[in-house]
C-alpha atoms as a PDB file:
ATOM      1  CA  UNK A   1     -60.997  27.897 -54.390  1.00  0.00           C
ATOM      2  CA  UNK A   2     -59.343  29.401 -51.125  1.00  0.00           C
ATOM      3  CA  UNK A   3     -60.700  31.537 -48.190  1.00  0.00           C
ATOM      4  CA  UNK A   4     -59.703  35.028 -48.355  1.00  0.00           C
ATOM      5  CA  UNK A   5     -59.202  36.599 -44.934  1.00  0.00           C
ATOM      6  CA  UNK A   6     -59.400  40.805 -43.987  1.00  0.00           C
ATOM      7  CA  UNK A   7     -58.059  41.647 -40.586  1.00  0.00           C
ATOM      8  CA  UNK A   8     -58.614  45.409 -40.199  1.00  0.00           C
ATOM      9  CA  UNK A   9     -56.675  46.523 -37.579  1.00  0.00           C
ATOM     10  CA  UNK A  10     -53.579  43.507 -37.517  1.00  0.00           C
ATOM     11  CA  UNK A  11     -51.190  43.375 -34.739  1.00  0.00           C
ATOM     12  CA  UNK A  12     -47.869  42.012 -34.100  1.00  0.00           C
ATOM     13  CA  UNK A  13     -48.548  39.850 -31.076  1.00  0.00           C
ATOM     14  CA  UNK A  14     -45.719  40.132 -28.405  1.00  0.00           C
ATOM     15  CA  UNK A  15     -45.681  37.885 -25.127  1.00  0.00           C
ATOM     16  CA  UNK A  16     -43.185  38.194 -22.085  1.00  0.00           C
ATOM     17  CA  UNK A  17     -42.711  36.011 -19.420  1.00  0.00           C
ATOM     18  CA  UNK A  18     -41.696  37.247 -16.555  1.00  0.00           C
ATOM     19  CA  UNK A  19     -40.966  35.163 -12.927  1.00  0.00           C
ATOM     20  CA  UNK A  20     -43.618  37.770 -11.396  1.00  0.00           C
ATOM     21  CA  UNK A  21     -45.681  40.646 -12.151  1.00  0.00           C
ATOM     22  CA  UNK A  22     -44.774  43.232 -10.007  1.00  0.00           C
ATOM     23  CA  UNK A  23     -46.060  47.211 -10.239  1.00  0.00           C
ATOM     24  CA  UNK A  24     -43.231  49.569 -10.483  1.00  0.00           C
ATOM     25  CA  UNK A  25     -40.664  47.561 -10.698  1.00  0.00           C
ATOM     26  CA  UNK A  26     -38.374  46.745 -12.879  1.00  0.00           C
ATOM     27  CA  UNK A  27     -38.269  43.154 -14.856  1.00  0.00           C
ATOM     28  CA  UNK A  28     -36.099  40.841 -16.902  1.00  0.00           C
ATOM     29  CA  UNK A  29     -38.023  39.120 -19.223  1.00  0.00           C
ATOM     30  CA  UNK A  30     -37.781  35.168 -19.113  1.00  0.00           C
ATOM     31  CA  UNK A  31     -38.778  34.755 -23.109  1.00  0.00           C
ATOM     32  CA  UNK A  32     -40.388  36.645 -25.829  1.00  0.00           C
ATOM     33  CA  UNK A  33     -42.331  35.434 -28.308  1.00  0.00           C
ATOM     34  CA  UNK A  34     -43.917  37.029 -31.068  1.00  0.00           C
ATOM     35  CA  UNK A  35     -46.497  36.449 -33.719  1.00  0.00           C
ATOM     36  CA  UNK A  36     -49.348  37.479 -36.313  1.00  0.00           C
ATOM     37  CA  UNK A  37     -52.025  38.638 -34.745  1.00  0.00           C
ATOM     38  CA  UNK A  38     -55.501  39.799 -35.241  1.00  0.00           C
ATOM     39  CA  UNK A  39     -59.030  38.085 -35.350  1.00  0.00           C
ATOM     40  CA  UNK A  40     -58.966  37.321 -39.137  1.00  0.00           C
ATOM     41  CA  UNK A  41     -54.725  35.988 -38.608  1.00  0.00           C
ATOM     42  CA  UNK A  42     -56.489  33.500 -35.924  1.00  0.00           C
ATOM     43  CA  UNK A  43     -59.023  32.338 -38.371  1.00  0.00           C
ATOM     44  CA  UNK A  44     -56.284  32.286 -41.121  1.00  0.00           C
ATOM     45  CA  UNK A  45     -54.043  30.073 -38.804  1.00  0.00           C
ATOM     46  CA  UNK A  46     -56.928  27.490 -37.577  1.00  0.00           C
ATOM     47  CA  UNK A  47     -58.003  26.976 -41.537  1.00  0.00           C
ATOM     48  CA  UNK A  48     -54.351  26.082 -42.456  1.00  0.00           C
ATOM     49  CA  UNK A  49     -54.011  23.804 -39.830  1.00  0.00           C
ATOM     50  CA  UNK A  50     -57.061  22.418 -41.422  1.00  0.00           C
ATOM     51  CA  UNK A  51     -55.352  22.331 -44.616  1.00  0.00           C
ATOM     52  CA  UNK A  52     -58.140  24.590 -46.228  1.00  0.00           C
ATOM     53  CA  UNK A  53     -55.835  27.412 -48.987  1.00  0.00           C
ATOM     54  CA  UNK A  54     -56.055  30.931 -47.121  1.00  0.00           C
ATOM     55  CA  UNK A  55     -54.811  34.164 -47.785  1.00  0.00           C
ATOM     56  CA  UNK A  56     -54.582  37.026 -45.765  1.00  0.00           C
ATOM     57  CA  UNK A  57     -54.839  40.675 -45.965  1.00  0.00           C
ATOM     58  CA  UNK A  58     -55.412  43.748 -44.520  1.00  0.00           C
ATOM     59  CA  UNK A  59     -53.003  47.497 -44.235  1.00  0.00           C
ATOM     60  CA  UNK A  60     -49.993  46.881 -42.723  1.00  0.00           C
ATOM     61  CA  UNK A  61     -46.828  49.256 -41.831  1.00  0.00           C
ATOM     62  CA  UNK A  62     -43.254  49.768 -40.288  1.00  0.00           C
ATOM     63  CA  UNK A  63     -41.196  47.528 -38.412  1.00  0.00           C
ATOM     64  CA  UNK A  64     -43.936  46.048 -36.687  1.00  0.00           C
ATOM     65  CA  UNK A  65     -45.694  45.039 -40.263  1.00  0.00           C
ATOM     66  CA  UNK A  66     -42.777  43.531 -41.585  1.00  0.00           C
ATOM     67  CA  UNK A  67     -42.308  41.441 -38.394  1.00  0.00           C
ATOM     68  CA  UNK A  68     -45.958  40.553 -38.708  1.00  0.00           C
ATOM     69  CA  UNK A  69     -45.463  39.381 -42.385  1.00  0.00           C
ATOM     70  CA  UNK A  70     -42.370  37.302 -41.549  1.00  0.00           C
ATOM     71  CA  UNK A  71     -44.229  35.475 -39.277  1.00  0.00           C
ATOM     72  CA  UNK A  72     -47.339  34.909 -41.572  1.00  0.00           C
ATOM     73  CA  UNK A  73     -44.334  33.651 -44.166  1.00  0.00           C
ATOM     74  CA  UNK A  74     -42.854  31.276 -41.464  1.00  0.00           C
ATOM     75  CA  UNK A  75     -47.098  29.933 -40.967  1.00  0.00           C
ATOM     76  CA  UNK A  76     -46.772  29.384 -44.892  1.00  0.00           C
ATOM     77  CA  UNK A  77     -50.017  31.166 -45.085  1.00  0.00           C
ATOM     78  CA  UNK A  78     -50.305  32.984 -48.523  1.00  0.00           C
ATOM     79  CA  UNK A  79     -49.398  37.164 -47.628  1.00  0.00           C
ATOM     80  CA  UNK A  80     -51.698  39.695 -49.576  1.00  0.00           C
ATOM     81  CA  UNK A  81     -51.143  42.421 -46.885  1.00  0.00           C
ATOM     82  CA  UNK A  82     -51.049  45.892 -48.633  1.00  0.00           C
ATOM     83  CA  UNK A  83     -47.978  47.921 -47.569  1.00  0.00           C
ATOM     84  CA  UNK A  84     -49.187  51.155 -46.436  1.00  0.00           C
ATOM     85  CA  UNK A  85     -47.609  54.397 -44.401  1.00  0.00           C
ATOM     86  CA  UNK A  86     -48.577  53.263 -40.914  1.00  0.00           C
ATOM     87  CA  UNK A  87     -47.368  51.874 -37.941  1.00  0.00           C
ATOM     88  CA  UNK A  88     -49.092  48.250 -37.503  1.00  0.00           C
ATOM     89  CA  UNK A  89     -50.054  48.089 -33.440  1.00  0.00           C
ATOM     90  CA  UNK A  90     -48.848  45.645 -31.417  1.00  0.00           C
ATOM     91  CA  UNK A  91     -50.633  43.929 -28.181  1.00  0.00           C
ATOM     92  CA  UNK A  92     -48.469  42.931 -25.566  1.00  0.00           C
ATOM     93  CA  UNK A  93     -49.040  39.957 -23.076  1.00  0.00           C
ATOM     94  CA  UNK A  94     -46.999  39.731 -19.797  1.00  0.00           C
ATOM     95  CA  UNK A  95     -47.118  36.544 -18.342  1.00  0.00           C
ATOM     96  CA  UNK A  96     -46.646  36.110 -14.517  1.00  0.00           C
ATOM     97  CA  UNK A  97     -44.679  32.703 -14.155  1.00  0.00           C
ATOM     98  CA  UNK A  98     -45.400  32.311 -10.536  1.00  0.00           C
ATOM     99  CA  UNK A  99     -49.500  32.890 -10.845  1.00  0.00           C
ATOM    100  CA  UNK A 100     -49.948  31.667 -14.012  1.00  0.00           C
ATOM    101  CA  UNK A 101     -51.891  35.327 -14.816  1.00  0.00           C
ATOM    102  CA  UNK A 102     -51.477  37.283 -17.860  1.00  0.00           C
ATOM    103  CA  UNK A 103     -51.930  40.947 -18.312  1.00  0.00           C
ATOM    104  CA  UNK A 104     -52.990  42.201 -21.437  1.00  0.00           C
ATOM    105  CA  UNK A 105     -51.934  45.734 -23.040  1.00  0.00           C
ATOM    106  CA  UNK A 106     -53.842  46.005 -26.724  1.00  0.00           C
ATOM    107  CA  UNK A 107     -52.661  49.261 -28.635  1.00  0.00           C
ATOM    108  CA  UNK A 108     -55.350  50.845 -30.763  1.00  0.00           C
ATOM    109  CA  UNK A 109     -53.668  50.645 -33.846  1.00  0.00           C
ATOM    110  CA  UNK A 110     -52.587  53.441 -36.565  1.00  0.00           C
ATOM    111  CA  UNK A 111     -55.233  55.808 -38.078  1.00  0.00           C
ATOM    112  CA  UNK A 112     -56.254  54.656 -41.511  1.00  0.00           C
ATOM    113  CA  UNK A 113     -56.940  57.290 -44.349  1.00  0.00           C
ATOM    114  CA  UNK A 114     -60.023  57.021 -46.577  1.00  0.00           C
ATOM    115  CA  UNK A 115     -57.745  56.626 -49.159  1.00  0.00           C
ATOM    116  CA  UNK A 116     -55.650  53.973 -47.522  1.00  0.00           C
ATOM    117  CA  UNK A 117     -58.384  52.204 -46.790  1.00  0.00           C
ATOM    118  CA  UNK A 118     -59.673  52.784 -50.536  1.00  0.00           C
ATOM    119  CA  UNK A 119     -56.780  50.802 -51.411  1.00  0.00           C
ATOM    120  CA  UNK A 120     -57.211  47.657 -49.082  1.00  0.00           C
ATOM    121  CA  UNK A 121     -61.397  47.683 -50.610  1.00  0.00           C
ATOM    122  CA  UNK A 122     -59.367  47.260 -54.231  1.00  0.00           C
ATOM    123  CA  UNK A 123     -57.244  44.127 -52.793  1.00  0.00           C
ATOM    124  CA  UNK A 124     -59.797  42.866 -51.492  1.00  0.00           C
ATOM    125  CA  UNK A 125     -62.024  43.368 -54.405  1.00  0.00           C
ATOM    126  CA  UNK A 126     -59.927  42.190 -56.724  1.00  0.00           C
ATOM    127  CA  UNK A 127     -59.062  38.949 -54.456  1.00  0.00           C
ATOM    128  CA  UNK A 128     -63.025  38.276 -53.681  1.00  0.00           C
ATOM    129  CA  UNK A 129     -63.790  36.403 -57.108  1.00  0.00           C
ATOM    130  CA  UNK A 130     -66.385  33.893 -57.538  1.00  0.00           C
ATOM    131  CA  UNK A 131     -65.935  31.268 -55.713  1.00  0.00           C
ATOM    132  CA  UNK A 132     -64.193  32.407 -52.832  1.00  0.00           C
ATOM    133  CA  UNK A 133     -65.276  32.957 -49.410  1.00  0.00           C
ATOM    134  CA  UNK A 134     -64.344  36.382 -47.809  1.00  0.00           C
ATOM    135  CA  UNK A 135     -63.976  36.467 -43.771  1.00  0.00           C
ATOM    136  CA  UNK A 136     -63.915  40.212 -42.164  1.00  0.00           C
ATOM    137  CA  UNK A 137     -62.926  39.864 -38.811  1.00  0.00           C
ATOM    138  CA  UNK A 138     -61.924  42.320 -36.016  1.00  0.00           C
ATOM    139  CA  UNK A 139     -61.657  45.489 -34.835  1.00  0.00           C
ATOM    140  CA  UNK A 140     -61.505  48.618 -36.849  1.00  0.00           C
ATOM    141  CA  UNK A 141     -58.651  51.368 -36.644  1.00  0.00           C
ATOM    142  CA  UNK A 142     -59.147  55.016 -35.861  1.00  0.00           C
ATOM    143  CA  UNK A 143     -60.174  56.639 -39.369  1.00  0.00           C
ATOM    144  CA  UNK A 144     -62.474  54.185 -40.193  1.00  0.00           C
ATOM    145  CA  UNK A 145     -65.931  54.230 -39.453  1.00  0.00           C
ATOM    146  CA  UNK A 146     -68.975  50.824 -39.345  1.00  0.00           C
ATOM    147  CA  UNK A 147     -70.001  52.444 -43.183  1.00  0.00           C
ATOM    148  CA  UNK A 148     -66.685  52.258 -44.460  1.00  0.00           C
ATOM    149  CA  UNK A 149     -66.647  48.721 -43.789  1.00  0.00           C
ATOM    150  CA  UNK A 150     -70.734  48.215 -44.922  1.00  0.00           C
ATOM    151  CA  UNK A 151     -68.772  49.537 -48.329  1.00  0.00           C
ATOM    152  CA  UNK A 152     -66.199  46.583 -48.271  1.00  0.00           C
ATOM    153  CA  UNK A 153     -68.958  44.282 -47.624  1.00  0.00           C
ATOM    154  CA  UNK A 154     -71.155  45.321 -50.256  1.00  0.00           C
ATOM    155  CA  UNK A 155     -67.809  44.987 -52.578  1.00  0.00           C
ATOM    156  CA  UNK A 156     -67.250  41.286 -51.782  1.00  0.00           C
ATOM    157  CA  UNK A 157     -70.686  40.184 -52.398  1.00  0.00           C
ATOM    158  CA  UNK A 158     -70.833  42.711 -55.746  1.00  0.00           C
ATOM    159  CA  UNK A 159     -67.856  40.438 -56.654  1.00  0.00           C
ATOM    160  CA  UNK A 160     -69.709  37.531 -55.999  1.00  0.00           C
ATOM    161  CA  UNK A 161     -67.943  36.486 -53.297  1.00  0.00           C
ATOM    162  CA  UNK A 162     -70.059  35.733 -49.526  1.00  0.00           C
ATOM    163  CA  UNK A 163     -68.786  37.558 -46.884  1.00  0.00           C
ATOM    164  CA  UNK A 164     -68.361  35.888 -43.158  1.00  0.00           C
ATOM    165  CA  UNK A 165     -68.329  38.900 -40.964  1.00  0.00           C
ATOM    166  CA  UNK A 166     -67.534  38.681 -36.977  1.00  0.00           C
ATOM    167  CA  UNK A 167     -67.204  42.331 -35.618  1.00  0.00           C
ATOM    168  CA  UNK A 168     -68.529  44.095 -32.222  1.00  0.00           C
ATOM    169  CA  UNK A 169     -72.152  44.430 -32.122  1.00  0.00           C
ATOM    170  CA  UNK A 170     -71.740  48.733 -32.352  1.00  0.00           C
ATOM    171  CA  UNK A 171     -70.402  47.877 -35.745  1.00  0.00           C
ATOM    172  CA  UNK A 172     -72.830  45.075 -36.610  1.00  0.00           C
ATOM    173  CA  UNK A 173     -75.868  47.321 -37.345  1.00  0.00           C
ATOM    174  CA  UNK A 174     -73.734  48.952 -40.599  1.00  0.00           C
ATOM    175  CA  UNK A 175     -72.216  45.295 -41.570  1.00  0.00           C
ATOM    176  CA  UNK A 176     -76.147  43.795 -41.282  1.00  0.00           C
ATOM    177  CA  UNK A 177     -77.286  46.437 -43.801  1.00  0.00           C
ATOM    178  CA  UNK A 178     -74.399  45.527 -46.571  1.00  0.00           C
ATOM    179  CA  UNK A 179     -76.243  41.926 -46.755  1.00  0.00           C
ATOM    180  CA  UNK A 180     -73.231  39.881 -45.906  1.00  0.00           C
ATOM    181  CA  UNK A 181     -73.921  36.064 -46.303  1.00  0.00           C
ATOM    182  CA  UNK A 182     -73.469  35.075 -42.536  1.00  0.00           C
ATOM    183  CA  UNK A 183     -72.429  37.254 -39.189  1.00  0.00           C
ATOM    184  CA  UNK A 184     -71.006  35.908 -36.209  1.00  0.00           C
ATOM    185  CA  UNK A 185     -71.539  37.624 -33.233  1.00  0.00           C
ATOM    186  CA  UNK A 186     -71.442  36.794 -29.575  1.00  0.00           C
ATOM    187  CA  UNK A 187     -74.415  37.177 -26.971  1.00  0.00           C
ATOM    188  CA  UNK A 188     -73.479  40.622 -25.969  1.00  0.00           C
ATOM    189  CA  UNK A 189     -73.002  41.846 -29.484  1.00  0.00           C
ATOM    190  CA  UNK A 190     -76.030  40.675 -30.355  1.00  0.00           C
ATOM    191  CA  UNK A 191     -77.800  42.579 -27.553  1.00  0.00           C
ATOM    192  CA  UNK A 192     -75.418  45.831 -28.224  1.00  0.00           C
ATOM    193  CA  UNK A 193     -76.572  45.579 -31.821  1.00  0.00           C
ATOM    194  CA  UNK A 194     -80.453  45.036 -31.395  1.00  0.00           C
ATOM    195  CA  UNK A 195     -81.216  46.293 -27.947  1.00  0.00           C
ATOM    196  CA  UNK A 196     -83.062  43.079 -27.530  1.00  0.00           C
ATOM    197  CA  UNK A 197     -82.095  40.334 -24.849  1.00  0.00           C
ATOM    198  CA  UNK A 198     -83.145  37.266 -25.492  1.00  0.00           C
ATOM    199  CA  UNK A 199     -80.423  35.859 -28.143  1.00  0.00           C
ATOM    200  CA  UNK A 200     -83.310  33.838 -30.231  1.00  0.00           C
ATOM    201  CA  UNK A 201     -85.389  36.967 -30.957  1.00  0.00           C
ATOM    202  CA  UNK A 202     -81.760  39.261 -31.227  1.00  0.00           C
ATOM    203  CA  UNK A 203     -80.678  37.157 -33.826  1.00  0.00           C
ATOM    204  CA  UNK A 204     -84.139  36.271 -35.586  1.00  0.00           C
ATOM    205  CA  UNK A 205     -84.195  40.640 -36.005  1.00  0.00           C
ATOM    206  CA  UNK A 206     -80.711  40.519 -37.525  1.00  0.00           C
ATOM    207  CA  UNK A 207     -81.688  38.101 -39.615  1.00  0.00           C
ATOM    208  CA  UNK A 208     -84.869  40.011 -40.794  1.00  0.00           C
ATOM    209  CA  UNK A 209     -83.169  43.280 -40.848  1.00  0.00           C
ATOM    210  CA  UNK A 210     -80.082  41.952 -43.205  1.00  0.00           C
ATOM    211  CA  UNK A 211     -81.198  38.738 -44.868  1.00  0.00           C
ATOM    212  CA  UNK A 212     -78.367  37.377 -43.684  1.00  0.00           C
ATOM    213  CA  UNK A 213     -77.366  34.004 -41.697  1.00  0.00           C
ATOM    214  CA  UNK A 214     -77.116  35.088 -37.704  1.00  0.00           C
ATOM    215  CA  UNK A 215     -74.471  32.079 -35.697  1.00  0.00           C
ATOM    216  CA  UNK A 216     -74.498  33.243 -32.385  1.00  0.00           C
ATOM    217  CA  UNK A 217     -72.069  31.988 -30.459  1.00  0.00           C
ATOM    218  CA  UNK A 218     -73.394  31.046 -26.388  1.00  0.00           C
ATOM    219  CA  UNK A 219     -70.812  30.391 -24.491  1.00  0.00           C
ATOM    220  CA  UNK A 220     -71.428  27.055 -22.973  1.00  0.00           C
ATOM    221  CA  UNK A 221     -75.081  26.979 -24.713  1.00  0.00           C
ATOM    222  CA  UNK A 222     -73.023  26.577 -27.998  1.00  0.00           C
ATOM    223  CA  UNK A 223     -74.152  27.702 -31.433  1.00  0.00           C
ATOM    224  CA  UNK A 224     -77.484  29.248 -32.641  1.00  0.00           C
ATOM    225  CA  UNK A 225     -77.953  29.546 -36.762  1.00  0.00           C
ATOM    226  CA  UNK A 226     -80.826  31.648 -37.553  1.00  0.00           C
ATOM    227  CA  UNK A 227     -81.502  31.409 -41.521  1.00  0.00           C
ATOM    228  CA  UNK A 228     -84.238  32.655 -43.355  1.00  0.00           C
ATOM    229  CA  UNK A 229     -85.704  29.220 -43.568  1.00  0.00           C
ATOM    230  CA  UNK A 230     -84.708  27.317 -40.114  1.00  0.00           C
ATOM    231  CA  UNK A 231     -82.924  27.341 -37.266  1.00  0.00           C
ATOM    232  CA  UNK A 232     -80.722  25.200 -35.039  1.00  0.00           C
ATOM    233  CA  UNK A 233     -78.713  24.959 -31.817  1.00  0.00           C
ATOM    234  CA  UNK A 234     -75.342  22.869 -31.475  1.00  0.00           C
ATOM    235  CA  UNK A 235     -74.165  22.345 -28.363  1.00  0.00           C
ATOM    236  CA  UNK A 236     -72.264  19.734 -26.024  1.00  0.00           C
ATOM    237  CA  UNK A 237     -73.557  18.161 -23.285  1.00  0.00           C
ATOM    238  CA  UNK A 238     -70.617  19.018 -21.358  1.00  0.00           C
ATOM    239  CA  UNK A 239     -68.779  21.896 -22.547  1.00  0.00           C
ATOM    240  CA  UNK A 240     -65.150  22.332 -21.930  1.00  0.00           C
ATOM    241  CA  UNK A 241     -63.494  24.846 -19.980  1.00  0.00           C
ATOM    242  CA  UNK A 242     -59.954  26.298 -20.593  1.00  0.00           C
ATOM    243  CA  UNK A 243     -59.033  29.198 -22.641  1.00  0.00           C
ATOM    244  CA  UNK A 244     -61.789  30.734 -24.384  1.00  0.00           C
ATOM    245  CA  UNK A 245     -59.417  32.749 -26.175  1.00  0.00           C
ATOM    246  CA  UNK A 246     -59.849  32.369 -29.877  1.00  0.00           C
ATOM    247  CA  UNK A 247     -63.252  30.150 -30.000  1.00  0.00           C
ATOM    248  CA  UNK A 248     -65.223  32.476 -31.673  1.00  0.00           C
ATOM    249  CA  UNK A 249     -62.671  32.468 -33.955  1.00  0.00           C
ATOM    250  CA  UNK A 250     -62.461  28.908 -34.624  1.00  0.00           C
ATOM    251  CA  UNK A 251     -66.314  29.178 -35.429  1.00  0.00           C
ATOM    252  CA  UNK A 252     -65.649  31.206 -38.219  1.00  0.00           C
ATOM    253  CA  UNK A 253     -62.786  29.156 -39.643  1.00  0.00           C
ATOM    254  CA  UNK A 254     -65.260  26.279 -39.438  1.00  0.00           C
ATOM    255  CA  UNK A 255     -68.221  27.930 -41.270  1.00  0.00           C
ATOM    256  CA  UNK A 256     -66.094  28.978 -43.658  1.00  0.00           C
ATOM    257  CA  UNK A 257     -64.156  25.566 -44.753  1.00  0.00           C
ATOM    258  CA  UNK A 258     -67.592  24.563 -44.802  1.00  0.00           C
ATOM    259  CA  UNK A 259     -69.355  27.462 -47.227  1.00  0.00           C
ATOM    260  CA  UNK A 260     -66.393  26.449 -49.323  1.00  0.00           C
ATOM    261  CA  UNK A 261     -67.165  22.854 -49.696  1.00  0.00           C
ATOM    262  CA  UNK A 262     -70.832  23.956 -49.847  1.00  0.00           C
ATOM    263  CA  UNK A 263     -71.564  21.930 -46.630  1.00  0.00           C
ATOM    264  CA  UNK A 264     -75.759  21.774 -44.938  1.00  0.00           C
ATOM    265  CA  UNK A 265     -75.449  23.724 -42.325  1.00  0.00           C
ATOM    266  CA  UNK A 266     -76.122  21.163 -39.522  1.00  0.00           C
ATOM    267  CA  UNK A 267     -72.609  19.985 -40.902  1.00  0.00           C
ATOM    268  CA  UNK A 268     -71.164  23.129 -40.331  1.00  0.00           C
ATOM    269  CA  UNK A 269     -72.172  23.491 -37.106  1.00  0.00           C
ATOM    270  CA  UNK A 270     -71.301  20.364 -35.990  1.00  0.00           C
ATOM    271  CA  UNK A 271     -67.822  21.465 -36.527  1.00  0.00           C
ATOM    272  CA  UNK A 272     -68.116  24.803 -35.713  1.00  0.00           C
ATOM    273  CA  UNK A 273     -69.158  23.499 -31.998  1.00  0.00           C
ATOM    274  CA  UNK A 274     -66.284  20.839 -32.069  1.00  0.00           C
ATOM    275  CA  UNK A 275     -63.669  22.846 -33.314  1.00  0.00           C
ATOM    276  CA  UNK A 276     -64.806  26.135 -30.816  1.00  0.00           C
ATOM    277  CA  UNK A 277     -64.550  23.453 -28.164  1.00  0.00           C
ATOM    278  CA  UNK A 278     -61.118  22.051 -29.139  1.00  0.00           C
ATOM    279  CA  UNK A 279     -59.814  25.825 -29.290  1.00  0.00           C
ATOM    280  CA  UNK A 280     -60.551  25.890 -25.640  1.00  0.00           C
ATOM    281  CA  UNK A 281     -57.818  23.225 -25.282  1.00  0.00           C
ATOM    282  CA  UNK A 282     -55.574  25.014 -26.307  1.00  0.00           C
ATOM    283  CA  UNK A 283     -52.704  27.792 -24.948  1.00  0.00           C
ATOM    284  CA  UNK A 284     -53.430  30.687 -27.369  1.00  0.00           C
ATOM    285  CA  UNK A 285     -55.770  31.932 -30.689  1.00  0.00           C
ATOM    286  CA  UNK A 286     -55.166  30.334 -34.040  1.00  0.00           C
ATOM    287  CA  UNK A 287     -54.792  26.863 -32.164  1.00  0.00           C
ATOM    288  CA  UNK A 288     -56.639  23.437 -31.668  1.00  0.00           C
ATOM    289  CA  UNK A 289     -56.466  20.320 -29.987  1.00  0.00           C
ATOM    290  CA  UNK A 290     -56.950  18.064 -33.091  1.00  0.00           C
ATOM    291  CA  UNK A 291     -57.200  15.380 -31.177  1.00  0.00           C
ATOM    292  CA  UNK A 292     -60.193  16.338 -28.941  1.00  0.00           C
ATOM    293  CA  UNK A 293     -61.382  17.954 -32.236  1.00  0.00           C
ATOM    294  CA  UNK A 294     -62.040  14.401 -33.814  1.00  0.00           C
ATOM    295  CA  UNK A 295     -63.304  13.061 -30.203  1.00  0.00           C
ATOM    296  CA  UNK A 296     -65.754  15.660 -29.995  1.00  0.00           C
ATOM    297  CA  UNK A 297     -67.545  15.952 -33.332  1.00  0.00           C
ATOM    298  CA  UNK A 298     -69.562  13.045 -33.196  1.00  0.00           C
ATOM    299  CA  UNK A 299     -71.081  14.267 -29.341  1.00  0.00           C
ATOM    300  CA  UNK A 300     -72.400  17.385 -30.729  1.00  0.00           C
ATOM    301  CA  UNK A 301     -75.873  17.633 -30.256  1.00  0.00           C
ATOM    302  CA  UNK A 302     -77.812  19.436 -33.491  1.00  0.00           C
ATOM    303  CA  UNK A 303     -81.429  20.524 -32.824  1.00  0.00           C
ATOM    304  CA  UNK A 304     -83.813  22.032 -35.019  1.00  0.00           C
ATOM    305  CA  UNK A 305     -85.978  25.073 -33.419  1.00  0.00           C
ATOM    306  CA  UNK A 306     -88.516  27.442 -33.986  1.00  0.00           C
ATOM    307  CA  UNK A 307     -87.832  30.946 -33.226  1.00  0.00           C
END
């Protein structure tokens, strides 16, 4: 049993450091560094630290896509990437050594054909069997439309897989009606995909609309699980602050270890808070302090409410 992880719209992840960021000038780059990126490669990268079996997947192309699978070979992170005629994007950082600022440049990423994508919905068909647990995670590419990915959803669970789905709430609506098992949106998803303010009654509507389980993440309010039969917050009492790069995607990696060792959900988000929190700690996505991970477990504070 493994996690099985779809990243859409992949990037090669490139970061220069520079001794300062000036406009219309020219630089010489300090360092470069480069890696897999994408929101279902951060979720891949916090499960293997976890030691939980992953594989990953999703179109990729070019120079950039076999950088992109070097590096997921270098993680040791099983590769089921489907080679396609594309150009895989890449998102560029520049770091400003003297401010400590960093100025972010994400490309769009290559259109995707129906019947590129057609392919992907077979890999990931064929790699959703029983007993797995699917994350979709991230942005979609030009060509490919919220249905189109309501169709891969509907796939996963058809092979009897659940489906962890964190996407932007103007996509959310589509991925809701596919029945996935849980969603993970943020506060302002959940409004874009409702209309409705108040994150309680957003994600109790989600929740009605989809049959599905709604964990919204709150910033420093934490976690809210909306199932059909209860819901609970998990928060700490003093929330962290650093990088919130990445948390959300540390939530995912959490509920999914957990689906896979069929976990209560109070469990899960126990460590879904904990683990968001200890991605805070660290420098960039896919990473954790394991240290404050283990410290901060135990001070998560689970309630039980009534929407």
């Amino acid at each position: 049993m493994s996690v099985v992880t779809v990243t859409p719209n992949p990037a090669l992840d490139l970061t220069y450091t520079v001794e300062r960021l000036e406009p219309g000038t020219v630089h010489r780059i300090g360092t470069v560094h480069s890696r897999p990126g994408g929101k279902g490669l951060n979720v891949a990268r916090v499960l293997h630290a976890l030691d939980v079996p992953v594989t990953v997947t999703g179109l990729v192309g070019g120079a950039e896509g076999t950088a992109l699978r070097a590096g997921v070979g270098e993680l040791g992170i099983a590769d089921a990437f489907v080679a396609a005629d594309i150009q895989t994007r890449r998102t560029v950082n520049i770091v400003d050594q003297s401010s400590g600022d960093a100025t972010l440049f994400n490309e769009p990423g290559p259109r995707v054909s129906a019947d590129q994508w057609a392919v992907l919905a077979d890999r990931v068909s064929a790699l959703a069997t029983a007993g797995e647990v699917v994350v979709v995670s991230g942005s979609l590419p030009p060509g490919v439309d919220p249905d189109m990915l309501g169709d891969l959803v509907r796939a996963i669970s058809a092979a009897g897989a659940p489906a962890v789905v964190d996407v932007s709430g103007d996509v959310l609506p589509a991925v809701v009606s596919a029945a996935p098992y849980v969603v993970k949106p943020n506060a302002e998803e959940l409004r874009a995909a409702t209309g409705i303010g108040d994150p309680r009654s957003a994600a109790r509507a989600l929740t009605e609309a989809g049959g599905c389980v709604v964990v919204a993440s709150l910033g420093p309010d934490g976690l809210l699980a909306v199932t059909g039969d209860a819901s609970w917050t998990a928060r700490l009492a003093k929330p962290l602050t650093g990088n919130p790069t990445g948390a959300g995607d540390s939530v995912v990696a959490a509920l999914s270890a957990g689906i896979l060792a069929g976990r209560s959900w109070p469990d899960m988000l126990r460590d879904a808070c904990a683990l968001s929190a200890a991605t805070v700690r660290a420098p960039v996505a896919g990473e954790y302090d394991a240290d404050a991970y283990a410290r901060l477990k135990p001070a998560v504070e689970i309630h039980e409410v009534t929407l």
